[in-house]
Protein backbone atom coordinates (compact mmCIF):
# COMPACT_ATOMS: atom_id res chain seq x y z
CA UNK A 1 97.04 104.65 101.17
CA UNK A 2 95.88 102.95 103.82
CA UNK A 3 94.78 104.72 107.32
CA UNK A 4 97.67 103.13 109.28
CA UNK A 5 99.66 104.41 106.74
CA UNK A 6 98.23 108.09 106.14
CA UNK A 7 98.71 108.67 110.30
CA UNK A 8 102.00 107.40 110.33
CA UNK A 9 102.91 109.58 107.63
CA UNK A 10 100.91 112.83 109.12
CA UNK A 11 102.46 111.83 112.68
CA UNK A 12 106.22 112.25 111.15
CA UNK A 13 105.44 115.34 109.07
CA UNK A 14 104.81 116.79 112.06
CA UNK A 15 107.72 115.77 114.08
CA UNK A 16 109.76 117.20 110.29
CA UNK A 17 108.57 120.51 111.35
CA UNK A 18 110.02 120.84 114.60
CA UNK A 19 113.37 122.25 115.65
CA UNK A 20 115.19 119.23 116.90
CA UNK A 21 117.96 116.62 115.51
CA UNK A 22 114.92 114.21 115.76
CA UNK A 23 113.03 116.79 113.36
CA UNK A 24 116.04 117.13 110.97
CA UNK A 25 116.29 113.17 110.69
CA UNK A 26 112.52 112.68 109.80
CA UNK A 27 112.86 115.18 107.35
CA UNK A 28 115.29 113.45 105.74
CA UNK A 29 113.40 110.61 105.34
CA UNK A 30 110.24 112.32 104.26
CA UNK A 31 112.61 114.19 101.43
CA UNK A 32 114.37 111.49 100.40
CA UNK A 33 110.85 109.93 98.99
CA UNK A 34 109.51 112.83 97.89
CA UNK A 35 112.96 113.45 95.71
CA UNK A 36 116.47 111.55 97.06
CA UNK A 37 118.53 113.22 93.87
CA UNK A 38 117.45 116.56 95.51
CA UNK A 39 117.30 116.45 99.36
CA UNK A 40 119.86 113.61 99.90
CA UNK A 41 119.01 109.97 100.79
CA UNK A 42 118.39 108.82 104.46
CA UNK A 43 121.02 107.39 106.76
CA UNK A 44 119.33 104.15 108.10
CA UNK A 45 121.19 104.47 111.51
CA UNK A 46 118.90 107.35 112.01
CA UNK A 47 116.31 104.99 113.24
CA UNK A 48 118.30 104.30 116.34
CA UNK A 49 118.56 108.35 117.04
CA UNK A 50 114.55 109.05 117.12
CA UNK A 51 112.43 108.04 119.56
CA UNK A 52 110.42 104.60 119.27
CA UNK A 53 107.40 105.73 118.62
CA UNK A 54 108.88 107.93 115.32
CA UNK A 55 110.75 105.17 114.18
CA UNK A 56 107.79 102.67 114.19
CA UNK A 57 105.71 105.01 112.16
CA UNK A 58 108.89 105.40 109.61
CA UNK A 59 109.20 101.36 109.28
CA UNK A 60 105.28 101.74 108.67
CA UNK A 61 105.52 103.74 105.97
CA UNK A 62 108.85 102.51 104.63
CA UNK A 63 107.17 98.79 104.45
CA UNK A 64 103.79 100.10 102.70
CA UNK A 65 106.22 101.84 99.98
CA UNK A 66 108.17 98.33 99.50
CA UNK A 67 104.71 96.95 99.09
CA UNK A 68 103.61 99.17 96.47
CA UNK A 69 104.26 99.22 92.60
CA UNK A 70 103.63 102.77 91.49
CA UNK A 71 104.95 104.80 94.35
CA UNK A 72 104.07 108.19 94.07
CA UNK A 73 104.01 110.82 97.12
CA UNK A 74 100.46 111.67 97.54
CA UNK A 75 99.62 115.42 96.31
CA UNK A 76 97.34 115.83 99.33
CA UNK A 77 101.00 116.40 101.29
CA UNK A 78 102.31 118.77 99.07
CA UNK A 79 102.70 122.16 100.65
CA UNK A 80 103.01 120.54 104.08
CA UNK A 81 106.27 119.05 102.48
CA UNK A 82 107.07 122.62 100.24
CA UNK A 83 107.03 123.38 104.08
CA UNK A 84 109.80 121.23 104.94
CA UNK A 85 111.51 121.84 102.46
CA UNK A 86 111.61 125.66 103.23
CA UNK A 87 112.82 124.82 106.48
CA UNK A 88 115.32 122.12 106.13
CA UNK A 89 116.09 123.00 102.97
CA UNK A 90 116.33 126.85 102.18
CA UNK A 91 119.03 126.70 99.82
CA UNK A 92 116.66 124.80 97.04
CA UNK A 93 114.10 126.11 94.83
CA UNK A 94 110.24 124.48 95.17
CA UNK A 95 108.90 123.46 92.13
């Protein structure tokens, strides 16, 4: 993953954690890669309710996983997104 990339992505798991619609809406897009079947898919016309700076680093990472052939979510993010997932999502089980 490329720097660009990796800060985009570490910029909008941090705006997942916090309390606010704009929070919720990032986590949905975060969860949706790491597992759509699970957390639910992401409404595109969320990108018009978070700020411009948070949707810019979602296009960012959105276009590097179009680009990419084996997309995997990188391990390194794991409990940061087990986080999440505790928070947006208490009614399912981590793995």
């Amino acid at each position: 993953m490329e720097d660009r990339v990796r800060f985009a992505l570490e910029k909008l798991l941090n705006v997942a954690h916090g309390d606010s619609h704009q929070g919720s809406r990032v986590a949905n897009f975060v969860l949706a890669w790491w597992n759509a079947e699970v957390h639910g898919g992401f409404d595109l016309t969320d990108l018009a309710n978070v700020d411009r700076d948070v949707a810019e680093d979602m296009v960012t990472v959105f276009t590097w996983m179009a680009r990419e052939e084996d997309l995997q979510y990188p391990d390194a993010y794991k409990p940061e997104i087990a986080q999440i997932i505790r928070r947006w999502r208490p009614h399912i089980e981590i793995d």
